[in-house]
N, C-alpha and C. Protein backbone atom coordinates (compact mmCIF):
# COMPACT_ATOMS: atom_id res chain seq x y z
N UNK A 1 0.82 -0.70 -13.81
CA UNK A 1 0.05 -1.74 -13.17
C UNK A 1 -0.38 -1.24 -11.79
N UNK A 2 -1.96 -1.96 -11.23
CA UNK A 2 -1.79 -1.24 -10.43
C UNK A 2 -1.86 -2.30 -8.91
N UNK A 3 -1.45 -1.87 -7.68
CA UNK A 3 -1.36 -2.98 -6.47
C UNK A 3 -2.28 -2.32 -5.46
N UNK A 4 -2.98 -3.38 -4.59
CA UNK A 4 -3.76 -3.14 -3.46
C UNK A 4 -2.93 -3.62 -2.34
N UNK A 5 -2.41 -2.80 -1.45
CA UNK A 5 -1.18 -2.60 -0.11
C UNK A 5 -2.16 -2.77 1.02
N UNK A 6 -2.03 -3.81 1.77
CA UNK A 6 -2.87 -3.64 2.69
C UNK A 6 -2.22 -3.89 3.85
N UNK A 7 -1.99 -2.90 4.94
CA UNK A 7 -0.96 -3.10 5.85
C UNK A 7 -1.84 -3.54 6.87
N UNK A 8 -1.28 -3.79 8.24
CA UNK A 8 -1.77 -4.02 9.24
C UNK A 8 -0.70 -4.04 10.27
N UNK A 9 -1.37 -3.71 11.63
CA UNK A 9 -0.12 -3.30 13.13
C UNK A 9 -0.46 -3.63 14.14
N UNK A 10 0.00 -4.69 15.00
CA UNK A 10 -0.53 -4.99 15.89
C UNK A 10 -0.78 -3.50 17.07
N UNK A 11 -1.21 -3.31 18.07
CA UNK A 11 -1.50 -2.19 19.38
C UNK A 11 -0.35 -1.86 19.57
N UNK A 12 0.43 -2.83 19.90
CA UNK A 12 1.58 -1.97 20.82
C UNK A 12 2.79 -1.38 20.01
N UNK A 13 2.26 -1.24 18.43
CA UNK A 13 3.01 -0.96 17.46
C UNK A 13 2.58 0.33 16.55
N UNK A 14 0.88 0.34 17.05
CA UNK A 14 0.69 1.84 16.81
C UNK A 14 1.29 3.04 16.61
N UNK A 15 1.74 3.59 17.57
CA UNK A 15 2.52 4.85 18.09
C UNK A 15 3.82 4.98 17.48
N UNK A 16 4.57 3.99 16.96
CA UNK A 16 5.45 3.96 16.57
C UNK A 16 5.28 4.12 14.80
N UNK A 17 4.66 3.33 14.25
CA UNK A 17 3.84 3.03 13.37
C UNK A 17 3.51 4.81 12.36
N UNK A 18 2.33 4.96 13.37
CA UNK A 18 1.70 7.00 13.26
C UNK A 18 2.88 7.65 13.38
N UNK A 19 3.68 7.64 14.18
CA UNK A 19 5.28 8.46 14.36
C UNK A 19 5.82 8.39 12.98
N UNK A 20 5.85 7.14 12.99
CA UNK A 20 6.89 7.63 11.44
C UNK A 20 5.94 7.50 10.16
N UNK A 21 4.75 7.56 9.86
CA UNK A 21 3.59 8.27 8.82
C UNK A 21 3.56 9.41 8.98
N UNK A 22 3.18 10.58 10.57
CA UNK A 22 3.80 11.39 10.60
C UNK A 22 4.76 12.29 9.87
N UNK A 23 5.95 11.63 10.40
CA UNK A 23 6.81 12.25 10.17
C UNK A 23 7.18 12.24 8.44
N UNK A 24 7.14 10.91 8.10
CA UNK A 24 7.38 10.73 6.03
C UNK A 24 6.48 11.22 5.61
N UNK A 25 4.74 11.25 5.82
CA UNK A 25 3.92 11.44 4.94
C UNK A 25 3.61 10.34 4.62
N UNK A 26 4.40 9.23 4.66
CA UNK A 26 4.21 7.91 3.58
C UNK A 26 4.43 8.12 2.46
N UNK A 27 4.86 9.30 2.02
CA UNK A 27 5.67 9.19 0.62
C UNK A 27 6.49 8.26 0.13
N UNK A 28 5.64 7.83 -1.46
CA UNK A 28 6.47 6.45 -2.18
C UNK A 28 7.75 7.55 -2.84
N UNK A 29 8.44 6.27 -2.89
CA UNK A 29 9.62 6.73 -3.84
C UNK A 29 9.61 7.12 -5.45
N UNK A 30 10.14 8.00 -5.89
CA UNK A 30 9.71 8.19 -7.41
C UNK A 30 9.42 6.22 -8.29
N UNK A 31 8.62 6.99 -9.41
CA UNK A 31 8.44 5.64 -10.25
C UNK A 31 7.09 4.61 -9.32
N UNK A 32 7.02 5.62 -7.97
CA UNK A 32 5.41 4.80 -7.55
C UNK A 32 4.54 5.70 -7.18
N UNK A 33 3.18 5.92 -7.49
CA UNK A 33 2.12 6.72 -7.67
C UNK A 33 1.00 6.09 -6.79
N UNK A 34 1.02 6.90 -5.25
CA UNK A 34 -0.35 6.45 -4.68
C UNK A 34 -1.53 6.92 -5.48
N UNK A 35 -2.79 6.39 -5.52
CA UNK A 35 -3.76 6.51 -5.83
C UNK A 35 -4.78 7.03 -5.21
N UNK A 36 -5.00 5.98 -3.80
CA UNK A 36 -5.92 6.40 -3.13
C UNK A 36 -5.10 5.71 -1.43
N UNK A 37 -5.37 6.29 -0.33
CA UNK A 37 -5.15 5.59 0.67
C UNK A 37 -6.28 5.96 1.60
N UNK A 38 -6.72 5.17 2.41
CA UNK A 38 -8.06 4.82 3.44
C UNK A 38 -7.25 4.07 4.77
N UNK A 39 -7.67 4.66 6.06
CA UNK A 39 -7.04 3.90 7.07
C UNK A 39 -7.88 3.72 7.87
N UNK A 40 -7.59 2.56 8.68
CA UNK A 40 -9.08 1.88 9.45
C UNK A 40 -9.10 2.45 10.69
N UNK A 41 -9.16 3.47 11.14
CA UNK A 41 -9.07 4.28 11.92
C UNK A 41 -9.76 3.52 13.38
N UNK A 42 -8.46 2.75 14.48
CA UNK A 42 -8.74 2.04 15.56
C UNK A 42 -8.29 0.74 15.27
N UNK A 43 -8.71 0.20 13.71
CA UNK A 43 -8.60 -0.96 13.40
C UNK A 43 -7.27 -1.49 13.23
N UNK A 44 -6.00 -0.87 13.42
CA UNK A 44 -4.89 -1.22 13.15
C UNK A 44 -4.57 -1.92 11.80
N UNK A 45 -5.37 -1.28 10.53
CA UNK A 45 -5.21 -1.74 9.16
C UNK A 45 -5.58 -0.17 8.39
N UNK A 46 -5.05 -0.34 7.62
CA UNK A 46 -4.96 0.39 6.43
C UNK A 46 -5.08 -0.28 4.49
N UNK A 47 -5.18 0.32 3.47
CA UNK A 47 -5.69 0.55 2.31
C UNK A 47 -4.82 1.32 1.47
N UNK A 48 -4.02 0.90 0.39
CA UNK A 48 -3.35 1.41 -0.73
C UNK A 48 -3.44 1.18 -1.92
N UNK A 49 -4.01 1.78 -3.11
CA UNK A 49 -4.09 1.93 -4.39
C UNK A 49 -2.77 2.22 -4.81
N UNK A 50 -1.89 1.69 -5.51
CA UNK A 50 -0.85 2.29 -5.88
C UNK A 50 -0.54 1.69 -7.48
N UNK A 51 -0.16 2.74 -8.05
CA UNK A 51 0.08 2.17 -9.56
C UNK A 51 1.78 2.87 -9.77
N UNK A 52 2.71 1.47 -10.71
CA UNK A 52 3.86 1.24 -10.79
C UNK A 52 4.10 0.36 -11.78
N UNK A 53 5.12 0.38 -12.34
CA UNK A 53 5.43 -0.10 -13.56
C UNK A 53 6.76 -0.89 -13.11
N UNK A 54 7.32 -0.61 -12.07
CA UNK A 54 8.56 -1.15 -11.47
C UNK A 54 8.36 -2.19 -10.16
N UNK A 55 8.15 -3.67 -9.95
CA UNK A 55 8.15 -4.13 -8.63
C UNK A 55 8.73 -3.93 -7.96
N UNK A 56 10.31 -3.45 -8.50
CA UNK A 56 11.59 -3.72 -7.19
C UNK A 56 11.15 -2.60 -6.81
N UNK A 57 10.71 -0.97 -6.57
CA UNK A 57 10.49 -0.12 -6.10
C UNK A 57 9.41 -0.34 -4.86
N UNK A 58 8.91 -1.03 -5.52
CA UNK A 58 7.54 -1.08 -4.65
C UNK A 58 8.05 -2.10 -3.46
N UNK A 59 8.78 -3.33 -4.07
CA UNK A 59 9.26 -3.89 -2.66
C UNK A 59 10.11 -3.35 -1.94
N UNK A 60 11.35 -2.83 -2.70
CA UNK A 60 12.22 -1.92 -1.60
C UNK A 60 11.41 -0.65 -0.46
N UNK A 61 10.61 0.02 -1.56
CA UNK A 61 9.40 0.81 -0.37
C UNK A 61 8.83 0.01 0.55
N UNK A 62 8.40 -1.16 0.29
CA UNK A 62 7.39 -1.87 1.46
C UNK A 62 8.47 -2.62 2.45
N UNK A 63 10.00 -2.37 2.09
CA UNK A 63 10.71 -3.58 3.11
C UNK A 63 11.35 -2.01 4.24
N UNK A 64 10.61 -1.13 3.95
CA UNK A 64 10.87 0.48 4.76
C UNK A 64 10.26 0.47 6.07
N UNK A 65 8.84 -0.55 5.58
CA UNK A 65 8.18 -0.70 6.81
C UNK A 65 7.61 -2.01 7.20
N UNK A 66 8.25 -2.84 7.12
CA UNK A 66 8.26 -4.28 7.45
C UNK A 66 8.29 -4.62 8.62
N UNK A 67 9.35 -3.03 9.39
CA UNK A 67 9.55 -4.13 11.03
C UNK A 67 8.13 -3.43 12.08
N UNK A 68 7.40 -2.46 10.75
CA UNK A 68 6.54 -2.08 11.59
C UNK A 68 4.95 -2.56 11.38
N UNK A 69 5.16 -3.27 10.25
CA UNK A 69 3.99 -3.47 9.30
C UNK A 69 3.89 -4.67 9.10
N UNK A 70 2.79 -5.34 9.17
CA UNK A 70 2.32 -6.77 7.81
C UNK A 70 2.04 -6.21 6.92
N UNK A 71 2.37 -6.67 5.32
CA UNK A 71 2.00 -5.74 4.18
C UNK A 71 1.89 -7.50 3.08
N UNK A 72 0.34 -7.01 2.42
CA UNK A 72 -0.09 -7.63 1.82
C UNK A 72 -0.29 -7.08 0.55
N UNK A 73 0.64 -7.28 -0.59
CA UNK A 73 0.28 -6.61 -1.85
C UNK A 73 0.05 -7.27 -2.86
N UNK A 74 -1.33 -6.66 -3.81
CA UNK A 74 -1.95 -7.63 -4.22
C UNK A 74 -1.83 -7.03 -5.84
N UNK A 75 -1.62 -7.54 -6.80
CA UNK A 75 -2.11 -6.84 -8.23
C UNK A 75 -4.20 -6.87 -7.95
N UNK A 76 -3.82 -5.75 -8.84
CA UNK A 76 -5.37 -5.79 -9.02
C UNK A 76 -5.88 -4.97 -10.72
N UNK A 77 -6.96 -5.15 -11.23
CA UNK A 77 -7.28 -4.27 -12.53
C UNK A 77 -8.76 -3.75 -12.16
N UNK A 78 -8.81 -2.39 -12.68
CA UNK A 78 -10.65 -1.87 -12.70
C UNK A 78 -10.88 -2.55 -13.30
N UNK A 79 -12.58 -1.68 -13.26
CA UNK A 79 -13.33 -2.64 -14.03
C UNK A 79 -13.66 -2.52 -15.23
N UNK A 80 -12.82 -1.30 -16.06
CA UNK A 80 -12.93 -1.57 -17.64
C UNK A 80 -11.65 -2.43 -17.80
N UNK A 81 -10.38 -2.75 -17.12
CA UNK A 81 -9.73 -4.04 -17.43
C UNK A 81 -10.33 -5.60 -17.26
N UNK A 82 -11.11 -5.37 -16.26
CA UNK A 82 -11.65 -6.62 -15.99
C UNK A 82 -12.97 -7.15 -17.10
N UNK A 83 -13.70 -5.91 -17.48
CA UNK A 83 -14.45 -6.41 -18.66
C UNK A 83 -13.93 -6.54 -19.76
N UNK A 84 -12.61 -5.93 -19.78
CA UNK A 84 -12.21 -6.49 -21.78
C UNK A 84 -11.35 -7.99 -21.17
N UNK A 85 -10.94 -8.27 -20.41
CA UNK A 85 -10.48 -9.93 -19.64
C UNK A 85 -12.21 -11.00 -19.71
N UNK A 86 -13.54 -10.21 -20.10
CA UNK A 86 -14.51 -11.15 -19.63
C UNK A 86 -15.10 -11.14 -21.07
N UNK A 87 -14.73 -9.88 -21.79
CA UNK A 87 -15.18 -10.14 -23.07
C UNK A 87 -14.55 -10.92 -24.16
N UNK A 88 -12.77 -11.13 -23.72
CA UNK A 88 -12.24 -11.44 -24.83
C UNK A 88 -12.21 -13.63 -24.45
């Protein structure tokens, strides 16, 4: 399945924030597969494609960066899932 991660950081949380992306990479934990990531470069938001078959992974990963992050994760399907959902 796959989720749209959409973080966000307030300013004075930046630096701290890049420090430890930096330093991890943002590497998910096995059993989660980034896809694509895009960051709003100034905007204090960021963009995650991630596909997983396991939720608790994905929440234990996202509660890694909670005290640094708002994280909004969303299911989502392309759009050959979304046309066999419009055809059937």
């Amino acid at each position: 399945m796959k989720f749209l991660s959409i973080y966000k950081y307030k300013p004075e949380q930046a630096k701290d924030a890049n420090s430890r992306y930096l330093e991890s990479g943002g590497k998910p934990p096995e059993g989660i597969k980034i896809v694509g990531r895009w960051h709003d470069i100034g905007g204090g938001r960021g963009f995650t494609v991630i596909e997983t078959d396991d939720p608790v992974a994905l929440s234990k990963w996202s509660t890694e960066w909670d005290d640094l992050l708002s994280l909004e994760i969303v299911p989502v399907i392309d759009d050959q899932e979304a046309a066999a959902v419009m055809g059937s």
